[in-house]
PDB file of N, CA and C in Angstrom:
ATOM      1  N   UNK A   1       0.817  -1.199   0.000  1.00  0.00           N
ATOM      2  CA  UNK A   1       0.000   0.000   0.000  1.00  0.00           C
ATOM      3  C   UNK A   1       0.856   1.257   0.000  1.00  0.00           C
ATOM      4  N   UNK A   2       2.320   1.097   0.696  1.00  0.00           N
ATOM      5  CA  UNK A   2       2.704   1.943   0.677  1.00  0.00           C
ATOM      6  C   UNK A   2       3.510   3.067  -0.425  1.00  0.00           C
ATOM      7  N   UNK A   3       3.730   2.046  -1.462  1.00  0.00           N
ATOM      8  CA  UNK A   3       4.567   2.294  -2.578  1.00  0.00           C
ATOM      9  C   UNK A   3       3.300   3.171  -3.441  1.00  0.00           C
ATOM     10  N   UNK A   4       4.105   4.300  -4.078  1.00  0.00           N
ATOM     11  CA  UNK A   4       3.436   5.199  -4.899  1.00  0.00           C
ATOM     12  C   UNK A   4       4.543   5.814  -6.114  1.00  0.00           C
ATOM     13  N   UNK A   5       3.789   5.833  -7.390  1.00  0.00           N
ATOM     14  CA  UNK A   5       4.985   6.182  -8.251  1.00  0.00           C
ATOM     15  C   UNK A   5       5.879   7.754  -7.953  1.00  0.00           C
ATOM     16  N   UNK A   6       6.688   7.652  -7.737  1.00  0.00           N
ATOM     17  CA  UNK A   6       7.797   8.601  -7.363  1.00  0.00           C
ATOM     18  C   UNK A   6       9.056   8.226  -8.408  1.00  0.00           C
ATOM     19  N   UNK A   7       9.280   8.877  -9.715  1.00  0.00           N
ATOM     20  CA  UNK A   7      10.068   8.797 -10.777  1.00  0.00           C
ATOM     21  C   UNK A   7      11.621   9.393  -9.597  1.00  0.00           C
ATOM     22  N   UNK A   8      11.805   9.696  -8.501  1.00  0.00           N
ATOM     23  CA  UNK A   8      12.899  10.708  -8.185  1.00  0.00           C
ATOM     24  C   UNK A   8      13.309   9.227  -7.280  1.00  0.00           C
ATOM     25  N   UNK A   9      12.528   8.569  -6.437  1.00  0.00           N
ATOM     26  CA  UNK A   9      12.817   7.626  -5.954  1.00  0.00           C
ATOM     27  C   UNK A   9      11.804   6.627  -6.031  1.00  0.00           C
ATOM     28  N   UNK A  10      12.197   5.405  -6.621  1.00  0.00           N
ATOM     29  CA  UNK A  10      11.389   4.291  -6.938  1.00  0.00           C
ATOM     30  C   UNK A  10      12.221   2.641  -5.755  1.00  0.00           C
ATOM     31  N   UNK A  11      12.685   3.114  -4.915  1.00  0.00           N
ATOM     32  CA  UNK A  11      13.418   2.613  -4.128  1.00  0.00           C
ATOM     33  C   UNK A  11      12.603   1.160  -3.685  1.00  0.00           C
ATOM     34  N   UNK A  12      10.871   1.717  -2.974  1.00  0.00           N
ATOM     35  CA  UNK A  12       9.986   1.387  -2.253  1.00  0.00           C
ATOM     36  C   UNK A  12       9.721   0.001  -3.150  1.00  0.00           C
ATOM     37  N   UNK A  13       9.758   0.433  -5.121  1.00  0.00           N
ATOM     38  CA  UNK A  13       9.453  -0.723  -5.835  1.00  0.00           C
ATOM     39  C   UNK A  13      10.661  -1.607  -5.870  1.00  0.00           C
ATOM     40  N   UNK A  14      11.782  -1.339  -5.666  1.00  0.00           N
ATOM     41  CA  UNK A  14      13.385  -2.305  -5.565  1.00  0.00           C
ATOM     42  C   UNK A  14      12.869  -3.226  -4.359  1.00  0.00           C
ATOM     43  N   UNK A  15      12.724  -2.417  -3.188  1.00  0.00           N
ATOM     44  CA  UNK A  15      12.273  -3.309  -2.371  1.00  0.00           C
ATOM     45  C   UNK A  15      11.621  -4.397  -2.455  1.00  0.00           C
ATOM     46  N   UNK A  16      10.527  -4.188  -3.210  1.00  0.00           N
ATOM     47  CA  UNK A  16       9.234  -5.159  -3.000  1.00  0.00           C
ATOM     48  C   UNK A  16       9.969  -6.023  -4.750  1.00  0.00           C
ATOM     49  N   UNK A  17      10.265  -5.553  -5.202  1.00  0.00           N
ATOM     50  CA  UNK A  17      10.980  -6.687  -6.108  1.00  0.00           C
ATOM     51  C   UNK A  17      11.861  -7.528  -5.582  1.00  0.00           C
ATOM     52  N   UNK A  18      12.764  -7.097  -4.843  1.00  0.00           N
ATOM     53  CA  UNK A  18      13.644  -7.771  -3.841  1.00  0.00           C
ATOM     54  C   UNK A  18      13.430  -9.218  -2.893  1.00  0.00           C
ATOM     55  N   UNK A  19      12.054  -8.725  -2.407  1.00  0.00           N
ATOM     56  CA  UNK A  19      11.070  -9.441  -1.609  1.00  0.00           C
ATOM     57  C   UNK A  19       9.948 -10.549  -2.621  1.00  0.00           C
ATOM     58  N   UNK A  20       9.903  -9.903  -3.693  1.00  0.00           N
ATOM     59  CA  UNK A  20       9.012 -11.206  -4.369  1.00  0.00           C
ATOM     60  C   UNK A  20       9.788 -12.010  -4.499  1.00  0.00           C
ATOM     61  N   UNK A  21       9.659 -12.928  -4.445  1.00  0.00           N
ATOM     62  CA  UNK A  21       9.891 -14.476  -5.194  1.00  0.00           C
ATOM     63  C   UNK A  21       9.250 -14.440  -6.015  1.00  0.00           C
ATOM     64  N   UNK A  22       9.911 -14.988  -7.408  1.00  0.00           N
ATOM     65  CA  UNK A  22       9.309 -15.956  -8.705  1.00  0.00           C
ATOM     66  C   UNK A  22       7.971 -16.799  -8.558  1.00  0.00           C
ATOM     67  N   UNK A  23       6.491 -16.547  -8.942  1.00  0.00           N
ATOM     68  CA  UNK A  23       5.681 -16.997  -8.597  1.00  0.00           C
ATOM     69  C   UNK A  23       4.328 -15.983  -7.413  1.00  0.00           C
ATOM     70  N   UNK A  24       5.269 -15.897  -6.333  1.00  0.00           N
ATOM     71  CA  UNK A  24       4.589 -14.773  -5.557  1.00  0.00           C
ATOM     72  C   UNK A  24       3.833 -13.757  -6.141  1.00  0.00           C
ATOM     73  N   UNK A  25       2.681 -13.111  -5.549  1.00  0.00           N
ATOM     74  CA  UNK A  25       1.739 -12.123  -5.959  1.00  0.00           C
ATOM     75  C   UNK A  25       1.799 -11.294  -4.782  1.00  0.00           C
ATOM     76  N   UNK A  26       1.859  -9.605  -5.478  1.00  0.00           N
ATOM     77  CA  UNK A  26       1.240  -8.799  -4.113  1.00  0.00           C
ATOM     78  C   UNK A  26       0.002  -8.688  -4.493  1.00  0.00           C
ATOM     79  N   UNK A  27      -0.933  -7.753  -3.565  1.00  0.00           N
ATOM     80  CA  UNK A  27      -2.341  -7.158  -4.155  1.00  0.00           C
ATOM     81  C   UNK A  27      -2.051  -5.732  -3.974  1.00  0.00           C
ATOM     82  N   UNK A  28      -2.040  -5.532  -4.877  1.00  0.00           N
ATOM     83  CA  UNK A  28      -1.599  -3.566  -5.302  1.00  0.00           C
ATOM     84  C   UNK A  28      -2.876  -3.109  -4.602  1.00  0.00           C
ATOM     85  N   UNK A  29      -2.614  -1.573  -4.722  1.00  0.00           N
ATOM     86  CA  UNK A  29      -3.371  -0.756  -3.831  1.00  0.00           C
ATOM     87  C   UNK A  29      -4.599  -0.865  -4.229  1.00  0.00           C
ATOM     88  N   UNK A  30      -4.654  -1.023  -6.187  1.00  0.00           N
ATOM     89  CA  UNK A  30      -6.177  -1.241  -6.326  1.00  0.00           C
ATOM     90  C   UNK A  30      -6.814  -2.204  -7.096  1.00  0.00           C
ATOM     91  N   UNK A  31      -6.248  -3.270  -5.833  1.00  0.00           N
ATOM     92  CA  UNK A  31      -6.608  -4.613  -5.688  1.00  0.00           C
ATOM     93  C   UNK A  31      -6.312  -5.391  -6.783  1.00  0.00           C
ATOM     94  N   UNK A  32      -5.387  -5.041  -7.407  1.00  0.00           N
ATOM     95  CA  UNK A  32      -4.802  -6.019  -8.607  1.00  0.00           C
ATOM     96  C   UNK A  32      -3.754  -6.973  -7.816  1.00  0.00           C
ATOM     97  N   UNK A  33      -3.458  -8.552  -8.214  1.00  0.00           N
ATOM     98  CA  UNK A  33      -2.642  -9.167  -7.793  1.00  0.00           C
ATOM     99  C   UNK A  33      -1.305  -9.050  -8.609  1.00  0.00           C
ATOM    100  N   UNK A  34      -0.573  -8.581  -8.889  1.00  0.00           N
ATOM    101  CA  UNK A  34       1.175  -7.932  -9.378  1.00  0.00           C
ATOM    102  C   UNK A  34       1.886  -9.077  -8.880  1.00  0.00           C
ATOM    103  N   UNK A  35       2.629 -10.315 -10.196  1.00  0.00           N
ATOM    104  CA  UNK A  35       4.113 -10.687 -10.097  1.00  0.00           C
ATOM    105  C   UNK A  35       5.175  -9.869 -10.207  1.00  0.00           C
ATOM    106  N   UNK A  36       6.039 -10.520 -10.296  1.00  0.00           N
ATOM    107  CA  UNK A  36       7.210  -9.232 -10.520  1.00  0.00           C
ATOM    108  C   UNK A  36       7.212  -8.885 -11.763  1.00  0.00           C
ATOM    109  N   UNK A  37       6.137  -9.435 -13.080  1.00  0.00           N
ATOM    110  CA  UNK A  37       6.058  -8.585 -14.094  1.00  0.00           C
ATOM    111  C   UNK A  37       5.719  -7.629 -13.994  1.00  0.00           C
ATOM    112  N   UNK A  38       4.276  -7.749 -13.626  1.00  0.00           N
ATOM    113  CA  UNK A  38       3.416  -6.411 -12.955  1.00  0.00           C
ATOM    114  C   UNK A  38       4.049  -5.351 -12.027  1.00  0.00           C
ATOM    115  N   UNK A  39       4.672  -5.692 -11.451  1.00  0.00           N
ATOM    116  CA  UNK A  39       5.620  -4.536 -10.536  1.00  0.00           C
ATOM    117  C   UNK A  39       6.577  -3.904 -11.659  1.00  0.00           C
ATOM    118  N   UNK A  40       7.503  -5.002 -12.333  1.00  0.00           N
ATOM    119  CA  UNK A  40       8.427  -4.402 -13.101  1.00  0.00           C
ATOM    120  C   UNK A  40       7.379  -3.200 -13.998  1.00  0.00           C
ATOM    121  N   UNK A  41       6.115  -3.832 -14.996  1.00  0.00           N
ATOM    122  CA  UNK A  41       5.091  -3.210 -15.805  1.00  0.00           C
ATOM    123  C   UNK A  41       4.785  -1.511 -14.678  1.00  0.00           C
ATOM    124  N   UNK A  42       4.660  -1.299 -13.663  1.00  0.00           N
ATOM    125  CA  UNK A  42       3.969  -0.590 -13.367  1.00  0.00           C
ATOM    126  C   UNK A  42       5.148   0.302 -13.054  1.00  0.00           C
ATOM    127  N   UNK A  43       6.735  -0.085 -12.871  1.00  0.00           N
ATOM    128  CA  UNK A  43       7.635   1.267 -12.796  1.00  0.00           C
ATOM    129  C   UNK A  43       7.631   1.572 -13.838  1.00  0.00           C
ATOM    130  N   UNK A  44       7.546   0.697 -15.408  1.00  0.00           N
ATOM    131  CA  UNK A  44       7.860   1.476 -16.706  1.00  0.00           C
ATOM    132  C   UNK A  44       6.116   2.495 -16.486  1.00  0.00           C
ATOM    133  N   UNK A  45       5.253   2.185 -15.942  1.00  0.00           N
ATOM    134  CA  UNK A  45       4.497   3.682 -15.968  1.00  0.00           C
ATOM    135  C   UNK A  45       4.935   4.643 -15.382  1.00  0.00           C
ATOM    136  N   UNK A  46       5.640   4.817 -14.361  1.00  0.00           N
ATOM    137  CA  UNK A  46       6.176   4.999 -13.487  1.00  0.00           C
ATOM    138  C   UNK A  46       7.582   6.457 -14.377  1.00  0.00           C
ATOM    139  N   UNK A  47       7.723   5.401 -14.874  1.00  0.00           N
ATOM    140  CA  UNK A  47       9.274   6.588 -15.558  1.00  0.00           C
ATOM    141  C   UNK A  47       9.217   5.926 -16.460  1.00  0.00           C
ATOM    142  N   UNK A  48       7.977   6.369 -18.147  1.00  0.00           N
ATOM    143  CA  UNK A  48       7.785   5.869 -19.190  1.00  0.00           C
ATOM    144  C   UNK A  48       8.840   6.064 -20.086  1.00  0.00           C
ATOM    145  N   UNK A  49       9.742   7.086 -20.048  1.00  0.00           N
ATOM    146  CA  UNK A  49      11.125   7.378 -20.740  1.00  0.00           C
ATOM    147  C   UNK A  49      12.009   6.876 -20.762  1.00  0.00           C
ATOM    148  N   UNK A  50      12.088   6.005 -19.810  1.00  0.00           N
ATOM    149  CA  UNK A  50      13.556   5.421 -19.038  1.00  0.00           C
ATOM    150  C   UNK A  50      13.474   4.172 -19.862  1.00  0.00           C
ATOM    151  N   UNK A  51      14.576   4.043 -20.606  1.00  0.00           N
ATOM    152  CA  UNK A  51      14.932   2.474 -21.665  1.00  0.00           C
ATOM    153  C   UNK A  51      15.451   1.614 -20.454  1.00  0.00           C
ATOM    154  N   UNK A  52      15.965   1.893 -19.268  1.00  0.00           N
ATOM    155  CA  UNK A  52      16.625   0.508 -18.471  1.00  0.00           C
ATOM    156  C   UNK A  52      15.013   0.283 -17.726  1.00  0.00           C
ATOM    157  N   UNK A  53      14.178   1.070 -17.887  1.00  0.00           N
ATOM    158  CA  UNK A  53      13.042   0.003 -17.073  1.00  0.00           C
ATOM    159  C   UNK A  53      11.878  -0.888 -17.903  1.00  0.00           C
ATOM    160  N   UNK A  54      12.212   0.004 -19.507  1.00  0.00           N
ATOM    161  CA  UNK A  54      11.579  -1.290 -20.400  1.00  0.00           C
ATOM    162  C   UNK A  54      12.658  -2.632 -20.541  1.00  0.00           C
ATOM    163  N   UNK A  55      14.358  -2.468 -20.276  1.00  0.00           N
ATOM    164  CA  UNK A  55      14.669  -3.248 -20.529  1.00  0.00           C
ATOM    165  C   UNK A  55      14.746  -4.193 -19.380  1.00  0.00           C
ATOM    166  N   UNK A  56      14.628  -3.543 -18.085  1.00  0.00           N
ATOM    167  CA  UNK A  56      14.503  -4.714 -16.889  1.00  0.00           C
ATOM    168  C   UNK A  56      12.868  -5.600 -16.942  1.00  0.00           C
ATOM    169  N   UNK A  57      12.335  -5.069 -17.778  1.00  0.00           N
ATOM    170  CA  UNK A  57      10.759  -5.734 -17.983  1.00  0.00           C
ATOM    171  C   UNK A  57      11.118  -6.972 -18.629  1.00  0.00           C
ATOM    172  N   UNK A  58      11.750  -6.352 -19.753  1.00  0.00           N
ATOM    173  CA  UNK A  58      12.195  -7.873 -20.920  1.00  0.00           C
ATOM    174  C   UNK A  58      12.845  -8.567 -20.602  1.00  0.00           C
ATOM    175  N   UNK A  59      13.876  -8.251 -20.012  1.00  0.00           N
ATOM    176  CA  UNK A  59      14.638  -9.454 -19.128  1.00  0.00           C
ATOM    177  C   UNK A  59      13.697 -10.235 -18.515  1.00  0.00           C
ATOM    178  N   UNK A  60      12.685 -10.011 -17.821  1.00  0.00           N
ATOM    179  CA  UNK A  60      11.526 -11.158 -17.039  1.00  0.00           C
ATOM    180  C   UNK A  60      10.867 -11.594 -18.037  1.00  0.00           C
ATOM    181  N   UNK A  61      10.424 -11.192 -19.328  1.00  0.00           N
ATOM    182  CA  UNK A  61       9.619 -11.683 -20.049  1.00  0.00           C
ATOM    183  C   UNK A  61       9.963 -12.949 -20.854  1.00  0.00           C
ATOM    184  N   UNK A  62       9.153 -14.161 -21.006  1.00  0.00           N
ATOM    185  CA  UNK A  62       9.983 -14.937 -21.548  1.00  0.00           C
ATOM    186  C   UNK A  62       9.515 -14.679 -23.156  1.00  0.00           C
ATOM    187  N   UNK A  63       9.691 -15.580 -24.131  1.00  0.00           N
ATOM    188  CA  UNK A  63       9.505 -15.092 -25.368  1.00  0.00           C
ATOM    189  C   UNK A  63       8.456 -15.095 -25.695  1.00  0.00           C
ATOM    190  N   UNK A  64       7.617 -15.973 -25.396  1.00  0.00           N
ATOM    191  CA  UNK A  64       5.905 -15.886 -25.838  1.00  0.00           C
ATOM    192  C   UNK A  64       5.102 -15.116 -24.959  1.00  0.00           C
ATOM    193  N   UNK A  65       5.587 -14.614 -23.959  1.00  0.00           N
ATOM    194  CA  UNK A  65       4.963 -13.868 -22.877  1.00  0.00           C
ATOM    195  C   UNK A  65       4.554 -12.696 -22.983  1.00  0.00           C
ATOM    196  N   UNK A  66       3.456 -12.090 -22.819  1.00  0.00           N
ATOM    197  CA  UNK A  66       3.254 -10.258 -22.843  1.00  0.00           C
ATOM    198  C   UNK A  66       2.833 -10.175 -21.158  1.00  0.00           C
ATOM    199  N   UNK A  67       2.670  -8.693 -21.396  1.00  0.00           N
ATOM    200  CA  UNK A  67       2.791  -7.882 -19.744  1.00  0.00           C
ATOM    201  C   UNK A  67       1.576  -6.871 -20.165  1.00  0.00           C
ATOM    202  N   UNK A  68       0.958  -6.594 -19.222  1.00  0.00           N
ATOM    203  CA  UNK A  68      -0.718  -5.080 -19.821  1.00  0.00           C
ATOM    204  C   UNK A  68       0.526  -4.297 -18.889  1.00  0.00           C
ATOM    205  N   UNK A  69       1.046  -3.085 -19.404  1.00  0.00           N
ATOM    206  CA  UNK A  69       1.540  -1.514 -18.662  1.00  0.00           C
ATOM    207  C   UNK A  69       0.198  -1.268 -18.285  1.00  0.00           C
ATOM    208  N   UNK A  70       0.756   0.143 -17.572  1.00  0.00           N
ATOM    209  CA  UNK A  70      -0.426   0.367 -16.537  1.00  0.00           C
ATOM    210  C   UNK A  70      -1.381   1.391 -17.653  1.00  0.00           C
ATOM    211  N   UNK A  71      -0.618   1.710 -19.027  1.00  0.00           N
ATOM    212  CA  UNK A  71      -1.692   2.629 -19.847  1.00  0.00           C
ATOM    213  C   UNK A  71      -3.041   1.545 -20.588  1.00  0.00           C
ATOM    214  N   UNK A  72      -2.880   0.417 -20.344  1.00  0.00           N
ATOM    215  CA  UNK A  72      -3.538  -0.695 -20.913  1.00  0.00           C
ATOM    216  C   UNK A  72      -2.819  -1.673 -21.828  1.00  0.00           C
ATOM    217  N   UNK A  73      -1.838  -1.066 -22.439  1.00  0.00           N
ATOM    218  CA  UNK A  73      -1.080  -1.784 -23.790  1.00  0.00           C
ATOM    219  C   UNK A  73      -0.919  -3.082 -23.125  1.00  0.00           C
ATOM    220  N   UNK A  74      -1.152  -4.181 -24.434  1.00  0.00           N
ATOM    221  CA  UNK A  74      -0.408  -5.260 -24.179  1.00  0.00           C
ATOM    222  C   UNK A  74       0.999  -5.186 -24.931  1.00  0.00           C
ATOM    223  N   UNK A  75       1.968  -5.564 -24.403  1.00  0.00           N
ATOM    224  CA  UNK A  75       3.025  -5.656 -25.079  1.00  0.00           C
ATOM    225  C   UNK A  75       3.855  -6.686 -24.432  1.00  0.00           C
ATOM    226  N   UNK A  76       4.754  -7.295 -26.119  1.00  0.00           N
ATOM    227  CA  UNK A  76       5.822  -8.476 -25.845  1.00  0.00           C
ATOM    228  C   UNK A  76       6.968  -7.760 -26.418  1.00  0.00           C
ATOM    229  N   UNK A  77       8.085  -8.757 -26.155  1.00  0.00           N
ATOM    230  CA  UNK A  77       9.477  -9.100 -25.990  1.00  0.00           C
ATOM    231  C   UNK A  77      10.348  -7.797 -26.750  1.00  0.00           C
ATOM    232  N   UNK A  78       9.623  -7.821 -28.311  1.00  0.00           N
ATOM    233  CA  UNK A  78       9.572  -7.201 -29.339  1.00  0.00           C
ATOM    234  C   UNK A  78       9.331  -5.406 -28.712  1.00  0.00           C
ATOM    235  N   UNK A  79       8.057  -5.832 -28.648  1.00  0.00           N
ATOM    236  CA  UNK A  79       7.204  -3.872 -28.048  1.00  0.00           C
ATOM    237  C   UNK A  79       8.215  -3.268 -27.292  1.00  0.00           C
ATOM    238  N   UNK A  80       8.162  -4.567 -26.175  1.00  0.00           N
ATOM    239  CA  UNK A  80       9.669  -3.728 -25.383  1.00  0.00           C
ATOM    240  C   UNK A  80      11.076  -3.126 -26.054  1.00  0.00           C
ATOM    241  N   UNK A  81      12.001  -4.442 -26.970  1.00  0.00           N
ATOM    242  CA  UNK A  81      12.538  -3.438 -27.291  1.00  0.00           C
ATOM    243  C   UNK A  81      12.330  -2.465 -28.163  1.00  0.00           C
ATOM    244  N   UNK A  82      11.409  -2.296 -28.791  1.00  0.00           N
ATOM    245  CA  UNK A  82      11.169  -0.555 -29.607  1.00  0.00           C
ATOM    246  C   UNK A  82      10.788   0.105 -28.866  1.00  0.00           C
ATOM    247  N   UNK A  83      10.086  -0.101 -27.420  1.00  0.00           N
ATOM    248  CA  UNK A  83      10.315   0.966 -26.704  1.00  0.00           C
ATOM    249  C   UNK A  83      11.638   1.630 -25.959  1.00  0.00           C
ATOM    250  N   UNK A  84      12.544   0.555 -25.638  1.00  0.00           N
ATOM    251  CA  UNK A  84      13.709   0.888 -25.240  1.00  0.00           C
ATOM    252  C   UNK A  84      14.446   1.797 -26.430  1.00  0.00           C
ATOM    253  N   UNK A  85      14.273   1.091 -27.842  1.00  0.00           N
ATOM    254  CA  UNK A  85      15.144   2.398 -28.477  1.00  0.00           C
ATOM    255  C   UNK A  85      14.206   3.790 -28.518  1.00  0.00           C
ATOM    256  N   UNK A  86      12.966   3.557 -28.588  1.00  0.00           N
ATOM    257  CA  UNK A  86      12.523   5.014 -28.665  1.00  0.00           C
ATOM    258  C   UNK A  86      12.793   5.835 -27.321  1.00  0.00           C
ATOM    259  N   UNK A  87      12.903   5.511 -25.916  1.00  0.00           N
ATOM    260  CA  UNK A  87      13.633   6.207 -25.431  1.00  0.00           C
ATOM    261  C   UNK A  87      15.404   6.358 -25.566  1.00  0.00           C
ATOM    262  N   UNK A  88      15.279   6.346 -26.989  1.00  0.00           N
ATOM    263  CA  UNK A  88      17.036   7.207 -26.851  1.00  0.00           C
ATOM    264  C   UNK A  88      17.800   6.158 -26.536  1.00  0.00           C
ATOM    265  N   UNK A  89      18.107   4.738 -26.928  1.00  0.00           N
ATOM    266  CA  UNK A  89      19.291   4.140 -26.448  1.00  0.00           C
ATOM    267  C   UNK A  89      19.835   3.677 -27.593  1.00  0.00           C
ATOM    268  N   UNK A  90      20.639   3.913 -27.714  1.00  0.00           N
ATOM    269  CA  UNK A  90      21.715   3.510 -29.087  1.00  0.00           C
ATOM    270  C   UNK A  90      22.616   2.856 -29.450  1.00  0.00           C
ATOM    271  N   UNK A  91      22.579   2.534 -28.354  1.00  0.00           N
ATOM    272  CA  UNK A  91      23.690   0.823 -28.300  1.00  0.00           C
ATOM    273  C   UNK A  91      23.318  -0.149 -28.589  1.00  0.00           C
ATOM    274  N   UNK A  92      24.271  -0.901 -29.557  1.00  0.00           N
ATOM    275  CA  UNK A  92      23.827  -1.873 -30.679  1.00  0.00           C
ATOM    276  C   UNK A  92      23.048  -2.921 -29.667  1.00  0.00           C
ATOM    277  N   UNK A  93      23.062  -3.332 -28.465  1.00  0.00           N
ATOM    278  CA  UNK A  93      22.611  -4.806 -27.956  1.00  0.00           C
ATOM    279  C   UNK A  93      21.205  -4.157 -28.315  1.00  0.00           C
ATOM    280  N   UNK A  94      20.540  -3.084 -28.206  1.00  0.00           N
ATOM    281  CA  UNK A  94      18.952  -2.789 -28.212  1.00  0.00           C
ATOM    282  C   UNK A  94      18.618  -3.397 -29.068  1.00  0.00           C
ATOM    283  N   UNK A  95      19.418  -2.756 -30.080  1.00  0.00           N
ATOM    284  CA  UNK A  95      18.698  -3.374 -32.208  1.00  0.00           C
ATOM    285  C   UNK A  95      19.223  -4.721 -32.656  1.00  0.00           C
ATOM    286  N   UNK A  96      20.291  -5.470 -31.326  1.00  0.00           N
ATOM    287  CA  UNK A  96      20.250  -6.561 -31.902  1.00  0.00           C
ATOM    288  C   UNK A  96      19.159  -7.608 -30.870  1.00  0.00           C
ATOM    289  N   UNK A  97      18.814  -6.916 -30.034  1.00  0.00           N
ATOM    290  CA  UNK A  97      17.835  -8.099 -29.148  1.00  0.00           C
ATOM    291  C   UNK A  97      16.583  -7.533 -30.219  1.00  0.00           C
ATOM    292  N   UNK A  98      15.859  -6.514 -30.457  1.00  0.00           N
ATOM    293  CA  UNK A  98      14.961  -6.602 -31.221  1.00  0.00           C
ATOM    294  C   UNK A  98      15.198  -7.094 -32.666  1.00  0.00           C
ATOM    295  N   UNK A  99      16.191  -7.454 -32.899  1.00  0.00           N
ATOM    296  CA  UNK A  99      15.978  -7.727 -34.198  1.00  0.00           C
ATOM    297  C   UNK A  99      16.607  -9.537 -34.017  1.00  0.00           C
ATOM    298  N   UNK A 100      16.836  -9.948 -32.878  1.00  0.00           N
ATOM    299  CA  UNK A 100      16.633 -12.016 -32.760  1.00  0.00           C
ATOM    300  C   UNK A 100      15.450 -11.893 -31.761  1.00  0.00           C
ATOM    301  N   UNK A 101      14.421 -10.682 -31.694  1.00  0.00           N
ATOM    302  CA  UNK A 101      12.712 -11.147 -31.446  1.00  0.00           C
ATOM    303  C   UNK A 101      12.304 -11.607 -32.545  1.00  0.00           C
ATOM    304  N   UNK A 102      12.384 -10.556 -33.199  1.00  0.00           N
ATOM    305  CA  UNK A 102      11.846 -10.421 -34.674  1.00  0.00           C
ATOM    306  C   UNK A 102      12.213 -11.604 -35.496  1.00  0.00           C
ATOM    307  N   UNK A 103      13.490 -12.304 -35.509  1.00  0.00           N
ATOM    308  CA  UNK A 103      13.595 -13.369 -35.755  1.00  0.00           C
ATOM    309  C   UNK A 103      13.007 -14.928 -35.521  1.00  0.00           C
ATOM    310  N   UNK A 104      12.900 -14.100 -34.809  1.00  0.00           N
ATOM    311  CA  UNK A 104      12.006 -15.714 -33.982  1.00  0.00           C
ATOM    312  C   UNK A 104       9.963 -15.740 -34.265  1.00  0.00           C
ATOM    313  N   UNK A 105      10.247 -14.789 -35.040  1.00  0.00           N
ATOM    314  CA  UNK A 105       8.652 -14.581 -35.664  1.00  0.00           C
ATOM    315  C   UNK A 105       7.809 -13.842 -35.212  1.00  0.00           C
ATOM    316  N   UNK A 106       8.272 -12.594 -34.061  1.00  0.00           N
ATOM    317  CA  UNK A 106       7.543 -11.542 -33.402  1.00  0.00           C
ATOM    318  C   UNK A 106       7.776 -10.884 -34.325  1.00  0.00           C
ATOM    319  N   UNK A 107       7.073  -9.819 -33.903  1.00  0.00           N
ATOM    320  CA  UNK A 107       6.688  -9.156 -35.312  1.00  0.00           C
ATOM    321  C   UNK A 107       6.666  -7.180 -34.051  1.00  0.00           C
TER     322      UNK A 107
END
């Protein structure tokens, strides 16, 4: 209950990532049950600009897997990384993890 998005310090969500276990559910404030996708999903609302928190999303995601962000989108493996380059990251691992999604038949 206590955690609230704060882009200056998101500390409160390290924590409670820290504390989930793989599998584990919290019940968010409004009453949604959150794995650590959903936690990871709800800092990228959190600080929608920031490419290391779409890319700490994809790291949890496995390849057939999508995540709902907190704007509604569904998005996979792929979405993520074009969102990571559209916030500004330009280092080749971005365009080469989206482009062995894309390989693998994401689209």
């Amino acid at each position: 209950e206590a955690i609230r998005c704060d882009p200056d310090d998101l500390d409160n969500y390290n924590d409670l990532l820290d504390e989930l276990a793989r599998g584990e559910t919290v019940r968010w404030h409004d009453g949604r049950q959150l794995d650590r996708k959903g936690v990871l999903a709800e800092i990228v609302g959190c600080v929608p600009d920031e490419s290391w928190a779409y890319s700490n999303l994809r790291d949890a995601l496995g390849p057939d897997e999508t995540v709902q962000l907190r704007n509604g989108r569904v998005i996979d493996r792929s979405g993520l990384g074009a969102e990571i380059i559209r916030c500004g990251s330009r280092n080749s691992f971005a365009y080469s993890s989206l482009a062995d999604d894309l390989a693998a038949g994401e689209t």
